[in-house]
PDB file of N, CA and C in Angstrom:
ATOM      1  N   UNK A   1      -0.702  20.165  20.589  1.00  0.00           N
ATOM      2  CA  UNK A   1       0.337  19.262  20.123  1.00  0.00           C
ATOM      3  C   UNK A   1       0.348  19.263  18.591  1.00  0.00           C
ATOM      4  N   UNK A   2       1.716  19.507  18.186  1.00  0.00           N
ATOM      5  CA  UNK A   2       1.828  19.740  16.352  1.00  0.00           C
ATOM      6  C   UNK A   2       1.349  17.854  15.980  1.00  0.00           C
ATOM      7  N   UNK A   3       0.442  17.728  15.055  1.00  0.00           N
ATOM      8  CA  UNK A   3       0.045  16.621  14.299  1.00  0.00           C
ATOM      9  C   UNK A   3       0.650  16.615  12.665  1.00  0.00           C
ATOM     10  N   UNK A   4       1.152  15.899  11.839  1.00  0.00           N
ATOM     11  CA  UNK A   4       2.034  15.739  10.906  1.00  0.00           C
ATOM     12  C   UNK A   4       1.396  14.284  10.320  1.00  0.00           C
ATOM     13  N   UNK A   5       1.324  14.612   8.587  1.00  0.00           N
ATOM     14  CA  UNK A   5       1.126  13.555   7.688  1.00  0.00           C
ATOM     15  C   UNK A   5       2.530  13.138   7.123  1.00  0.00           C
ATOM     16  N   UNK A   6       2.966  11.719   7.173  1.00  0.00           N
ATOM     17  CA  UNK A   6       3.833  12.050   6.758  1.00  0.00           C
ATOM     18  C   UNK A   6       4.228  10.597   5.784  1.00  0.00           C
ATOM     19  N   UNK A   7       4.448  10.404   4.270  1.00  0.00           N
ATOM     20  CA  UNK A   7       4.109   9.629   3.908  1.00  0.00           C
ATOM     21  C   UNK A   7       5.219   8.836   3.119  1.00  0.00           C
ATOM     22  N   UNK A   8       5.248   7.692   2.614  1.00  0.00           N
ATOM     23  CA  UNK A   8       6.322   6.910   2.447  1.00  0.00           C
ATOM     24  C   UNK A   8       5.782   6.127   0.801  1.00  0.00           C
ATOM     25  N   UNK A   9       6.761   6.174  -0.333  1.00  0.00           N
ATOM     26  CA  UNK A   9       5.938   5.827  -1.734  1.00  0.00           C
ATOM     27  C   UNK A   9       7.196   4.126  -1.815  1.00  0.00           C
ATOM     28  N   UNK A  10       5.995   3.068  -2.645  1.00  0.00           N
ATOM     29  CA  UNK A  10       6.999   2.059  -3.109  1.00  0.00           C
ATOM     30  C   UNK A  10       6.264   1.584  -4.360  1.00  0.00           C
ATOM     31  N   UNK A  11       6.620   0.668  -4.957  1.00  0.00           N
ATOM     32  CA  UNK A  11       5.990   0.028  -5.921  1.00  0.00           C
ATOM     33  C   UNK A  11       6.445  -1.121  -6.492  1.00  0.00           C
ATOM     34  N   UNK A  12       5.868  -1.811  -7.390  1.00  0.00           N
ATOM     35  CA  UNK A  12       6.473  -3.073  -7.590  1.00  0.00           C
ATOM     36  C   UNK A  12       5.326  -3.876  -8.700  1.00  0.00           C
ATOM     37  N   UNK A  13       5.706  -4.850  -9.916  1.00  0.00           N
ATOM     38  CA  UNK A  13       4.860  -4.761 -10.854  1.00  0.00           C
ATOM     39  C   UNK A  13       4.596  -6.519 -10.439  1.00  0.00           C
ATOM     40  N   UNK A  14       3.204  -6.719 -10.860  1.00  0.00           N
ATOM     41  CA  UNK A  14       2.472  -7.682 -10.228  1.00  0.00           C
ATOM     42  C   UNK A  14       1.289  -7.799 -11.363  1.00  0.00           C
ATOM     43  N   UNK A  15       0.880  -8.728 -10.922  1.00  0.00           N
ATOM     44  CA  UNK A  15      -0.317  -9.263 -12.338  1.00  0.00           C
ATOM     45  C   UNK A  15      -1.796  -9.675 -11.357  1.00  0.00           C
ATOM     46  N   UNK A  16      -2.180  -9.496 -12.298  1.00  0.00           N
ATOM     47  CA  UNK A  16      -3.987  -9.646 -11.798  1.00  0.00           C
ATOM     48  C   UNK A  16      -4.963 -10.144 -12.718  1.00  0.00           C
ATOM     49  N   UNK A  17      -6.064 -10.961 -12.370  1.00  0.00           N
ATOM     50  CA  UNK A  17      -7.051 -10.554 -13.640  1.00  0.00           C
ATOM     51  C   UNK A  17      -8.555 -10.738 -13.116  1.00  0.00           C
ATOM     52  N   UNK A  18      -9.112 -10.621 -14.012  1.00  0.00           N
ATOM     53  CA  UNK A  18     -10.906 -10.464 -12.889  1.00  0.00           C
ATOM     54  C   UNK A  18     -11.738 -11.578 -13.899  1.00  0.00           C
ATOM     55  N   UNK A  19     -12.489 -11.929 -13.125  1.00  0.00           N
ATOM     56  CA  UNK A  19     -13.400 -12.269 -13.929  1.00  0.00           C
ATOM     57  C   UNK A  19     -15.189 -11.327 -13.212  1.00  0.00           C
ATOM     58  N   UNK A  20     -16.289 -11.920 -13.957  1.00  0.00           N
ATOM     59  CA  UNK A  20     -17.446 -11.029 -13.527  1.00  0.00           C
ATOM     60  C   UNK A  20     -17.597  -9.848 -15.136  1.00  0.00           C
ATOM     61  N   UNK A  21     -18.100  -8.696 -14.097  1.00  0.00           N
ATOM     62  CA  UNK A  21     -18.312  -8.026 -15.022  1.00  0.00           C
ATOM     63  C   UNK A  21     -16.566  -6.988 -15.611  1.00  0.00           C
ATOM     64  N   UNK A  22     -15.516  -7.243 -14.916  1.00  0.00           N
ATOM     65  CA  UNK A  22     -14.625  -7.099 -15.226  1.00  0.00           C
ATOM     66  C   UNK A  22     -14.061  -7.383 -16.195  1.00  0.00           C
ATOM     67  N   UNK A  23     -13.859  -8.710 -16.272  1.00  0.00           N
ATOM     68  CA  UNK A  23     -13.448  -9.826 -16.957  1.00  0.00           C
ATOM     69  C   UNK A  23     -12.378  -9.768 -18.074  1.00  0.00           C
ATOM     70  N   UNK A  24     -11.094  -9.439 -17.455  1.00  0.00           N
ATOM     71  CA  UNK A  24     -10.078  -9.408 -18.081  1.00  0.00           C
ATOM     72  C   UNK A  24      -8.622 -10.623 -17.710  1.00  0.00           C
ATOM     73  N   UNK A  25      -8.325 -11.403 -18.842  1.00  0.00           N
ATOM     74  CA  UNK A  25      -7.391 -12.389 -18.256  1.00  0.00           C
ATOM     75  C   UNK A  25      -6.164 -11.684 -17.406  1.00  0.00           C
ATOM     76  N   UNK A  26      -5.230 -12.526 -17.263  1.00  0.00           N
ATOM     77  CA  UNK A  26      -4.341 -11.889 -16.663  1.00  0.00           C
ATOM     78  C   UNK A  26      -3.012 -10.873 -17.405  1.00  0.00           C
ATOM     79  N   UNK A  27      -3.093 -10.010 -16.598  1.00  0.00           N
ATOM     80  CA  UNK A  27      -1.925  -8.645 -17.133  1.00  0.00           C
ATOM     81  C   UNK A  27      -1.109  -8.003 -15.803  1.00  0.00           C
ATOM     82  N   UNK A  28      -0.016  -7.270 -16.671  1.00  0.00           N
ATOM     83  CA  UNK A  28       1.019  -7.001 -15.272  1.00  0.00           C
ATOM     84  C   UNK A  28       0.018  -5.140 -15.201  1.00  0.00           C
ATOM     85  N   UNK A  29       0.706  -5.077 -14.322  1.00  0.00           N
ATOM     86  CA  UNK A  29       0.570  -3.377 -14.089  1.00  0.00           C
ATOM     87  C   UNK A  29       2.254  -3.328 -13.228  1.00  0.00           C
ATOM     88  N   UNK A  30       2.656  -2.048 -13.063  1.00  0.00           N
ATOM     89  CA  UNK A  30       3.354  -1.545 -12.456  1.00  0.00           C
ATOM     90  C   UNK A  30       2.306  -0.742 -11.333  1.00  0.00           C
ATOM     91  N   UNK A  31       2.210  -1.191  -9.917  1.00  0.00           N
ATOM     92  CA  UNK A  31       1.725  -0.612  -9.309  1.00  0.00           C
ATOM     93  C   UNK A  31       2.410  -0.206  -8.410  1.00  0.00           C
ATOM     94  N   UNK A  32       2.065   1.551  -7.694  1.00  0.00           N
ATOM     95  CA  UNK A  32       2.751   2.310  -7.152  1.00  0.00           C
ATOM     96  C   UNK A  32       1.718   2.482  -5.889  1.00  0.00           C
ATOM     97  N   UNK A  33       2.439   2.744  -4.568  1.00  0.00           N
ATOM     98  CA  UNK A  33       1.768   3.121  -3.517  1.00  0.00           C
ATOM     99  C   UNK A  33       2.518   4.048  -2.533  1.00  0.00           C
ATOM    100  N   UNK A  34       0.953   4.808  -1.543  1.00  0.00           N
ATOM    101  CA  UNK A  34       1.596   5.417  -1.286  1.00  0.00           C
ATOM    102  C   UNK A  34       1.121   5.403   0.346  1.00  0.00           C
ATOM    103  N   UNK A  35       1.901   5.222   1.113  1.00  0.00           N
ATOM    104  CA  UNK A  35       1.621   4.943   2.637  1.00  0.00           C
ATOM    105  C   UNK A  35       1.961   6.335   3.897  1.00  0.00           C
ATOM    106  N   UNK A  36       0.286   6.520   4.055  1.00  0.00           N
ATOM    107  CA  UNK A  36       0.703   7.867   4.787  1.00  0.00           C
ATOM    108  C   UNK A  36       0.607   7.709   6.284  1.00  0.00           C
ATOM    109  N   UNK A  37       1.109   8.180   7.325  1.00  0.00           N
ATOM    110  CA  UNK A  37       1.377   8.020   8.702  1.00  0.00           C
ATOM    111  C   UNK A  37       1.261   9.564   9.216  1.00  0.00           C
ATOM    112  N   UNK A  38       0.225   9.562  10.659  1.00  0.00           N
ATOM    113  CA  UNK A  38      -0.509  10.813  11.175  1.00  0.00           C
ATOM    114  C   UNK A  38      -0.382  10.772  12.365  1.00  0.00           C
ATOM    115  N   UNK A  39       0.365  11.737  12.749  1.00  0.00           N
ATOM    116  CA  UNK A  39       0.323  11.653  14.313  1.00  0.00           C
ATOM    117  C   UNK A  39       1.343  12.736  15.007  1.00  0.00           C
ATOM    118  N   UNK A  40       1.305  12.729  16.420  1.00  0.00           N
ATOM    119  CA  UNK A  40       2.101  13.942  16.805  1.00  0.00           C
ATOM    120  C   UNK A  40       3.479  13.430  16.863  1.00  0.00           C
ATOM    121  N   UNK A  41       4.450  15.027  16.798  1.00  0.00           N
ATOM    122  CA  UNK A  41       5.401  14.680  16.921  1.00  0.00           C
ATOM    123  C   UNK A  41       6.450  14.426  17.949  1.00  0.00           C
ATOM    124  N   UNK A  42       7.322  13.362  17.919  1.00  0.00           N
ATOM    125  CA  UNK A  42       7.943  12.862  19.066  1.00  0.00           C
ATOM    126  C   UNK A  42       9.085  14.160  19.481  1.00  0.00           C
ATOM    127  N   UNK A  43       9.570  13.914  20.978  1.00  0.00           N
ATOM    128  CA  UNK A  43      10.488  14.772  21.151  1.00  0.00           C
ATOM    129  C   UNK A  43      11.859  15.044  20.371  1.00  0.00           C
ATOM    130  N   UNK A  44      11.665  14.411  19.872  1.00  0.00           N
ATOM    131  CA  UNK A  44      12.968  14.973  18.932  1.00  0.00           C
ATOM    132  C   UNK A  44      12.326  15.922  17.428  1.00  0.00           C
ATOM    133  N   UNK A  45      11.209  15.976  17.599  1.00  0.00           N
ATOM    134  CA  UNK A  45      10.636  16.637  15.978  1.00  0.00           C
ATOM    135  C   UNK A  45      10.440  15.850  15.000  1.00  0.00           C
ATOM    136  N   UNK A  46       9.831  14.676  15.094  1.00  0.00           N
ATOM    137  CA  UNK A  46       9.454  13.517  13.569  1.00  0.00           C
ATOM    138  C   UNK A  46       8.597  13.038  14.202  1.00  0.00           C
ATOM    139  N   UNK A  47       7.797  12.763  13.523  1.00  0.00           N
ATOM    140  CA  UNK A  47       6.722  10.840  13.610  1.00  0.00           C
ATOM    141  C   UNK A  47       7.465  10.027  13.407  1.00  0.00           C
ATOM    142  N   UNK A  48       7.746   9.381  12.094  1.00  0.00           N
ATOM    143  CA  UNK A  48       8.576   8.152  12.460  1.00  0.00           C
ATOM    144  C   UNK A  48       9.753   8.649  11.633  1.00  0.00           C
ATOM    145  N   UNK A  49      10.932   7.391  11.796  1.00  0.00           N
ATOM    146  CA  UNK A  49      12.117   7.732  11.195  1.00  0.00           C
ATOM    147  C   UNK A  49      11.864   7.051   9.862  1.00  0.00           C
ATOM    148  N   UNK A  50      12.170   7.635   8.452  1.00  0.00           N
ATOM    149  CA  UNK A  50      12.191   7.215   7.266  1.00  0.00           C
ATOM    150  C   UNK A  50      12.627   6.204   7.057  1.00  0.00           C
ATOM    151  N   UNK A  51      13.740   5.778   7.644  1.00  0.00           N
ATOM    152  CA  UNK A  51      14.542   4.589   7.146  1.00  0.00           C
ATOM    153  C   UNK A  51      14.086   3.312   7.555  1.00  0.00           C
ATOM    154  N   UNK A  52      13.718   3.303   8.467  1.00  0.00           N
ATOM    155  CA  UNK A  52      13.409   1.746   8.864  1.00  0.00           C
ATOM    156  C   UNK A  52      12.000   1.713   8.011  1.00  0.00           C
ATOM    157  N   UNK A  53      11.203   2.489   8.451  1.00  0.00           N
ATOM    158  CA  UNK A  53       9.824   2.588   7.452  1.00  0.00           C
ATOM    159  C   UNK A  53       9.958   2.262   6.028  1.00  0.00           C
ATOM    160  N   UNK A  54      11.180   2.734   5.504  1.00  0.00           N
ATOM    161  CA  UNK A  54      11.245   2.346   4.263  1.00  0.00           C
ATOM    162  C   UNK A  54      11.838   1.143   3.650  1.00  0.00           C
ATOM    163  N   UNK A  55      12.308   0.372   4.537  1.00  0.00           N
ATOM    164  CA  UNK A  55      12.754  -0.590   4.401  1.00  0.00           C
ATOM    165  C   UNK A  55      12.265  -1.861   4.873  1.00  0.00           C
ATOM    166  N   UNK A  56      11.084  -1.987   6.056  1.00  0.00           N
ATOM    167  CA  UNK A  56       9.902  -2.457   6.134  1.00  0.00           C
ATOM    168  C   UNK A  56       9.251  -2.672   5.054  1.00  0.00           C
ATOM    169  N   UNK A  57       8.847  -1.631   4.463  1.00  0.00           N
ATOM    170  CA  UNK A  57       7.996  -1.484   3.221  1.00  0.00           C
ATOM    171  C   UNK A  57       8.329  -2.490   2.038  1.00  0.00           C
ATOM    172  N   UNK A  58      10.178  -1.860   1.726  1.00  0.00           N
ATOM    173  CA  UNK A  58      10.832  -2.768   0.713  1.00  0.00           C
ATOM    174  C   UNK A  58      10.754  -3.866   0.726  1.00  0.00           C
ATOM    175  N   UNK A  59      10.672  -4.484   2.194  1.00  0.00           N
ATOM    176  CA  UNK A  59      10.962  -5.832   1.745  1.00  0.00           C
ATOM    177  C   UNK A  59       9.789  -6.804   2.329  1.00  0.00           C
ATOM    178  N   UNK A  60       8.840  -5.688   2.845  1.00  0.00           N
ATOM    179  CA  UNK A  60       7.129  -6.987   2.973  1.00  0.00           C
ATOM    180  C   UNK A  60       6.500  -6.559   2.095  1.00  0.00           C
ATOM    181  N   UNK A  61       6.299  -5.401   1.154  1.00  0.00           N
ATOM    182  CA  UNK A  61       5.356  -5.036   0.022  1.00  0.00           C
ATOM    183  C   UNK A  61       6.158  -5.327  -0.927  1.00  0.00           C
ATOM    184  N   UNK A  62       7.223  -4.253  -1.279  1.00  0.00           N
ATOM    185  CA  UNK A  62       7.778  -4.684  -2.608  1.00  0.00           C
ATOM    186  C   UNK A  62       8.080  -5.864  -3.387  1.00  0.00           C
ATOM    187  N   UNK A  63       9.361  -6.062  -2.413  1.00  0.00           N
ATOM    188  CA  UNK A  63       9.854  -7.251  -2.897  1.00  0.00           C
ATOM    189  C   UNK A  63       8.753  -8.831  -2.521  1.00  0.00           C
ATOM    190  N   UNK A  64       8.301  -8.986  -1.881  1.00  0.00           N
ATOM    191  CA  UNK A  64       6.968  -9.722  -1.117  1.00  0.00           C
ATOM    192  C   UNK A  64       5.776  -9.851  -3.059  1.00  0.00           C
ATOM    193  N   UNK A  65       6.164  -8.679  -2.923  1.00  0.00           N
ATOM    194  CA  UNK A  65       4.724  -8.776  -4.119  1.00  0.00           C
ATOM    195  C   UNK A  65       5.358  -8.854  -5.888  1.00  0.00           C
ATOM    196  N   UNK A  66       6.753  -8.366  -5.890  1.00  0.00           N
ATOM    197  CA  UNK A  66       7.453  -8.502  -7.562  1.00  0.00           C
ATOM    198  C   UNK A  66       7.091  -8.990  -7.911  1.00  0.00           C
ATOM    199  N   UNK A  67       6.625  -9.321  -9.145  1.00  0.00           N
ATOM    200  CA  UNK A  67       5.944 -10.889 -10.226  1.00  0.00           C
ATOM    201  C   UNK A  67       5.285 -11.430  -9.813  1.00  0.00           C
ATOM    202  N   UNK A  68       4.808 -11.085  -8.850  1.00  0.00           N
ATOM    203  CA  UNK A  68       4.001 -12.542  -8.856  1.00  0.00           C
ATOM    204  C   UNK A  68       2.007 -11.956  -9.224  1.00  0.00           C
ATOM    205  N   UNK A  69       1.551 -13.310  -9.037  1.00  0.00           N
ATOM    206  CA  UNK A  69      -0.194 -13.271  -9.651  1.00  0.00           C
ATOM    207  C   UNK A  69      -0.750 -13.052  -8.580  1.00  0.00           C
ATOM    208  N   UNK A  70      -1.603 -11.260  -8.115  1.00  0.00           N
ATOM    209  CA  UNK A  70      -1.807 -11.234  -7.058  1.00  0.00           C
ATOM    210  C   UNK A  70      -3.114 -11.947  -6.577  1.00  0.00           C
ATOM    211  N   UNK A  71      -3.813 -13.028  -7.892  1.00  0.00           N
ATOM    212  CA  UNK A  71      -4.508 -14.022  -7.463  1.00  0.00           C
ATOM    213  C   UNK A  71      -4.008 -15.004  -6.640  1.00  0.00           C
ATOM    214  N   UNK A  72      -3.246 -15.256  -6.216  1.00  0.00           N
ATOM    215  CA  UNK A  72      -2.249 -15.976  -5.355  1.00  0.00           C
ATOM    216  C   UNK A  72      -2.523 -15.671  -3.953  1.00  0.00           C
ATOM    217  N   UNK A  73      -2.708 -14.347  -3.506  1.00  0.00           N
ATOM    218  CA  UNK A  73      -2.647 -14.035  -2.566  1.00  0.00           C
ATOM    219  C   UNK A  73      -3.717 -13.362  -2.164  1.00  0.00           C
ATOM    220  N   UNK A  74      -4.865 -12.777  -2.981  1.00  0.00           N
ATOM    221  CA  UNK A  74      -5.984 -11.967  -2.588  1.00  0.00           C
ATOM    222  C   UNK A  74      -7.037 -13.269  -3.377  1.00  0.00           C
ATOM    223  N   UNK A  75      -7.644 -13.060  -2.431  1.00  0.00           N
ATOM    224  CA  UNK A  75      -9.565 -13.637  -3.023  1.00  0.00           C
ATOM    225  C   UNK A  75     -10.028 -13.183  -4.394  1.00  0.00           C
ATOM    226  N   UNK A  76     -10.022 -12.040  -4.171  1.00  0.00           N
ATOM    227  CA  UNK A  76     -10.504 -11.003  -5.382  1.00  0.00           C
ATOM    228  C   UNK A  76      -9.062  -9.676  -5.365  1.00  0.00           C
ATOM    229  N   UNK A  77      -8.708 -10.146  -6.869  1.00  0.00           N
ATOM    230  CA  UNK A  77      -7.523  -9.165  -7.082  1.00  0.00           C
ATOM    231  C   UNK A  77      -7.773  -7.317  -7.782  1.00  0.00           C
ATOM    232  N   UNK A  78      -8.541  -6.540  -6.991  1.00  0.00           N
ATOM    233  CA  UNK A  78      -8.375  -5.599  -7.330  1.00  0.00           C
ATOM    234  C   UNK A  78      -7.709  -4.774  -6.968  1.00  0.00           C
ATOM    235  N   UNK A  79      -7.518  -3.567  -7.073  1.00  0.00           N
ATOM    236  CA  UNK A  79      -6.831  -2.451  -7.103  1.00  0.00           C
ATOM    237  C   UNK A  79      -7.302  -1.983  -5.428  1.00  0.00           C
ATOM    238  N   UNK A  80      -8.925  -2.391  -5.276  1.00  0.00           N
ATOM    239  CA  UNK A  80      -9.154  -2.050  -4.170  1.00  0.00           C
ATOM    240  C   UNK A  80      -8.928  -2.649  -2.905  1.00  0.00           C
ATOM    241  N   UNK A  81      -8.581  -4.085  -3.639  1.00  0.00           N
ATOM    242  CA  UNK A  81      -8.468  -5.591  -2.541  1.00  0.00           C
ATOM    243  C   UNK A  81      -7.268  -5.127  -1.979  1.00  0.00           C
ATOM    244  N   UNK A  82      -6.140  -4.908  -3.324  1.00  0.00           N
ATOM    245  CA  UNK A  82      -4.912  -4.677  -2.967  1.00  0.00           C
ATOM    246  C   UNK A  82      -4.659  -3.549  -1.832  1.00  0.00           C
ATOM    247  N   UNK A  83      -5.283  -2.223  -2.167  1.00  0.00           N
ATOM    248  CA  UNK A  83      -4.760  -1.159  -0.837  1.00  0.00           C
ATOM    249  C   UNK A  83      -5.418  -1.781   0.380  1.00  0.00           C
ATOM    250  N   UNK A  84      -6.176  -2.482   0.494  1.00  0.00           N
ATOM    251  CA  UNK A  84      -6.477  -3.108   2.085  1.00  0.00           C
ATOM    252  C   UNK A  84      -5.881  -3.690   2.383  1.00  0.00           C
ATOM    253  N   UNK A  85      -5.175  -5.011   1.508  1.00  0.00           N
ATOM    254  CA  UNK A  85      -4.258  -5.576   1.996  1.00  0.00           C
ATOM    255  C   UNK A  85      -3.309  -5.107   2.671  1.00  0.00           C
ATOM    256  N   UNK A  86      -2.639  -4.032   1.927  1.00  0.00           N
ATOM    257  CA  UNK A  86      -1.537  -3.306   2.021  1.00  0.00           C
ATOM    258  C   UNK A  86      -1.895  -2.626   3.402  1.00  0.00           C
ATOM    259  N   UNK A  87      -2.399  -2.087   3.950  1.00  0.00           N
ATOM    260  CA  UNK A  87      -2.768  -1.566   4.355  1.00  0.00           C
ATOM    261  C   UNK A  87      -2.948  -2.343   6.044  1.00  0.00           C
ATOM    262  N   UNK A  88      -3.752  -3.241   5.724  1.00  0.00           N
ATOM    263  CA  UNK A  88      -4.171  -4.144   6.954  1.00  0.00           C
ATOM    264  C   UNK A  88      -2.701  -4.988   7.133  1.00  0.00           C
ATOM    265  N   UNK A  89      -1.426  -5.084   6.270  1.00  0.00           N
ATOM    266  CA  UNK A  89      -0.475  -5.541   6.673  1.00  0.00           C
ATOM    267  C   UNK A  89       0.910  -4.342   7.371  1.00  0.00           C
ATOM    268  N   UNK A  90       0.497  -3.009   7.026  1.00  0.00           N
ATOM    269  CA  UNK A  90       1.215  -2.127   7.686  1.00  0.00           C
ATOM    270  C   UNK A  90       0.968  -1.875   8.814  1.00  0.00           C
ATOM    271  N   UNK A  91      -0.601  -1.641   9.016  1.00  0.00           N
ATOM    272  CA  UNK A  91      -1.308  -1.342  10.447  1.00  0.00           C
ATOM    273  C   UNK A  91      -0.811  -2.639  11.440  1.00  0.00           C
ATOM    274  N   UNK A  92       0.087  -3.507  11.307  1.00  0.00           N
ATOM    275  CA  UNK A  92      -0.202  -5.039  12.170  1.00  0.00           C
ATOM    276  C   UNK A  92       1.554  -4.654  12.286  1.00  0.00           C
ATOM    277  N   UNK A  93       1.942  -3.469  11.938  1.00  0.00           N
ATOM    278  CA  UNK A  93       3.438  -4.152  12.266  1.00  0.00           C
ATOM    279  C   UNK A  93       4.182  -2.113  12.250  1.00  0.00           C
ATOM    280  N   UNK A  94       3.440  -1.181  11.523  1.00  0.00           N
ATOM    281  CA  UNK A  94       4.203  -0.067  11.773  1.00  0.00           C
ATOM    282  C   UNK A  94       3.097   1.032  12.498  1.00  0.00           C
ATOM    283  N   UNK A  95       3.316   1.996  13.632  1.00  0.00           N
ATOM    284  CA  UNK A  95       2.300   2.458  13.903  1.00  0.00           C
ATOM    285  C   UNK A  95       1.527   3.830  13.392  1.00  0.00           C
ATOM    286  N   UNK A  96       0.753   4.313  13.848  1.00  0.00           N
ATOM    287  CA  UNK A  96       0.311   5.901  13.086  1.00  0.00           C
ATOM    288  C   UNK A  96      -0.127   5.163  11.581  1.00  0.00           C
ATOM    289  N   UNK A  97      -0.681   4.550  10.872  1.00  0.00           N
ATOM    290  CA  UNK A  97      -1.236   4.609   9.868  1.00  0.00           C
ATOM    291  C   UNK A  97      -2.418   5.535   9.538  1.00  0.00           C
ATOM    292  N   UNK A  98      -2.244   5.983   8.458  1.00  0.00           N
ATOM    293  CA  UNK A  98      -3.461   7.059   8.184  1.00  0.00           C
ATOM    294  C   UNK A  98      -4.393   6.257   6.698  1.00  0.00           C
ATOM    295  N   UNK A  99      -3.485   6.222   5.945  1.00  0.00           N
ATOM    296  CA  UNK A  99      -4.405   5.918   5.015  1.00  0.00           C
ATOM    297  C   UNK A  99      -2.882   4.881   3.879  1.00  0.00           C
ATOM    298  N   UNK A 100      -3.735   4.195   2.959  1.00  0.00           N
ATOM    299  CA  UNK A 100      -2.916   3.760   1.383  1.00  0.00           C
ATOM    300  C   UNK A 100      -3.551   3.951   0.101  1.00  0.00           C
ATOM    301  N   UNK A 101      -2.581   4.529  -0.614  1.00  0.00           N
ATOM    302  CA  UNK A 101      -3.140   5.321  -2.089  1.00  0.00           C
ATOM    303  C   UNK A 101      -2.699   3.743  -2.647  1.00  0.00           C
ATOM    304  N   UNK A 102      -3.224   2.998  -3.286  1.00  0.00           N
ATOM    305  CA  UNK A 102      -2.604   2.425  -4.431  1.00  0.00           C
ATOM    306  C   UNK A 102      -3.075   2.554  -6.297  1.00  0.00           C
ATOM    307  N   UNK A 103      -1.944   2.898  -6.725  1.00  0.00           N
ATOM    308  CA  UNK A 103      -2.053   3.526  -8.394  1.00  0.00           C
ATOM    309  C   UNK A 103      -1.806   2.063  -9.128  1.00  0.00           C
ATOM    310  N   UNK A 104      -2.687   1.859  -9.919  1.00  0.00           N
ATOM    311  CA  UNK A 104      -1.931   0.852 -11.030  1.00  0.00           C
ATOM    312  C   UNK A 104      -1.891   1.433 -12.191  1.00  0.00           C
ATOM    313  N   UNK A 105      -2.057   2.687 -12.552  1.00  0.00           N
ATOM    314  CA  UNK A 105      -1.899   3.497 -13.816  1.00  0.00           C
ATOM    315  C   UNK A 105      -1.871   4.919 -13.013  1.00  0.00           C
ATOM    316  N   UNK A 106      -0.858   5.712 -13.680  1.00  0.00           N
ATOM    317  CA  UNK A 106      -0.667   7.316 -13.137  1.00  0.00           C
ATOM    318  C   UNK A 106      -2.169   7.729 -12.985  1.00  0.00           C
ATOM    319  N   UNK A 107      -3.404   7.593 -13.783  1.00  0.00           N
ATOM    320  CA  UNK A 107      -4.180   8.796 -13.724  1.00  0.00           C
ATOM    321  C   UNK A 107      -5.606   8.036 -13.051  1.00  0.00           C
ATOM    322  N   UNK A 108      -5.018   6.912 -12.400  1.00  0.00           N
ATOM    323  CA  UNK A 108      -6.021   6.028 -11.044  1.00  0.00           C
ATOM    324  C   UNK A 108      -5.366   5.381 -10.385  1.00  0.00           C
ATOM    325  N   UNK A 109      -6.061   5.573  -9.228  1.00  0.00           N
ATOM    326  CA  UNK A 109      -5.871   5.020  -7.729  1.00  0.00           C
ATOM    327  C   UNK A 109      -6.647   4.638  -6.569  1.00  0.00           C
ATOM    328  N   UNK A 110      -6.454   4.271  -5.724  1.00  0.00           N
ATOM    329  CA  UNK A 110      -7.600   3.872  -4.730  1.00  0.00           C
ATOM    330  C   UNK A 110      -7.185   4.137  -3.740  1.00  0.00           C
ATOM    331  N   UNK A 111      -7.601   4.723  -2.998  1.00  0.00           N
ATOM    332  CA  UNK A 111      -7.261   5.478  -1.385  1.00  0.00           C
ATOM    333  C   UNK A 111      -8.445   4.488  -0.538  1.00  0.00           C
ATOM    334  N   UNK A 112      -6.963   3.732   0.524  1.00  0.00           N
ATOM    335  CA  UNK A 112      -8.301   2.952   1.769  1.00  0.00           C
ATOM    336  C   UNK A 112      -7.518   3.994   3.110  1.00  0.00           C
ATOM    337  N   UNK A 113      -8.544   4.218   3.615  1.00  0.00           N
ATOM    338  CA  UNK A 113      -8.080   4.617   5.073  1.00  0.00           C
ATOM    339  C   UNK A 113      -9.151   4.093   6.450  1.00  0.00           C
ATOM    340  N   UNK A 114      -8.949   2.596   5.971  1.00  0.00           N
ATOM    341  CA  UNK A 114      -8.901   1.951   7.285  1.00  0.00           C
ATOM    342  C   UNK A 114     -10.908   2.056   7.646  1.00  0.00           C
ATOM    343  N   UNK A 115     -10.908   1.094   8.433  1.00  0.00           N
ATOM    344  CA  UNK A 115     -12.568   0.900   8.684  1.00  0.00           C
ATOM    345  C   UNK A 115     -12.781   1.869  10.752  1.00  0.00           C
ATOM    346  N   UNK A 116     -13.897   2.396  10.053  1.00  0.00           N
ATOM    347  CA  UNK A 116     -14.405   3.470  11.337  1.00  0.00           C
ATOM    348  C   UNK A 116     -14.514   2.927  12.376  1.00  0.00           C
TER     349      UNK A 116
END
C-alpha cells in the first residue's frame, strides 16, 4: 500500500516570555508551522483533501492564536510547549498526524512528533 507525507504550513505572530534561566520579558515572534500528515492513500489517490485541512488550521491555530500572550494559554510558553500544543490540538480533531515543525525565527524550529 503507497504511504504519503503530506504536509500543510500556517502561521501567525504571538508573544511569549520566559522567565528561569531564559529570562526574557515579553516579545512578539512571527511564528510559522508546519503540520505533516502520513498515511496511505485513499481510493481516489490523496490522504487528505487540502482544503478543509487548511482551513481547520486557519481558524483553530491561526486566527485562535493572532496577538495574543501565549502565556495565556500555555503553562510554560516555549517554542517547544507551543508545537505540542499544536499538535495535541490537531491529533483530537484531524486524522493521520505525523509530526509539527514550529519556527519562531527562519533558522530555528522545533519538530514534536507525538509521544511513543
Amino acid at each position: 500500500m503507497t504511504q504519503v507525507y503530506q504536509t500543510q504550513t500556517g502561521g501567525f505572530t504571538a508573544s511569549h516570555s520566559h522567565e528561569g534561566t531564559l529570562n526574557e520579558g515579553l516579545h512578539p515572534h512571527h511564528f510559522t508551522y508546519e503540520v505533516t500528515f502520513h498515511g496511505p492513500l485513499n481510493a481516489e489517490g490523496y490522504l487528505l483533501d487540502f482544503r478543509p485541512v487548511a482551513q481547520w488550521l486557519e481558524t483553530e491555530i491561526d486566527r485562535r492564536l493572532e496577538g495574543t500572550d501565549l502565556g495565556l494559554i500555555l503553562k510554560n510558553p516555549t517554542t517547544e510547549a507551543l508545537a505540542i500544543w499544536i499538535y495535541n490540538r490537531v491529533s483530537q480533531c484531524l486524522p493521520h498526524i505525523y509530526s509539527v515543525k514550529v519556527a519562531e525565527e527562519p533558522n530555528r524550529w522545533v519538530v514534536y512528533q507525538g509521544e511513543e
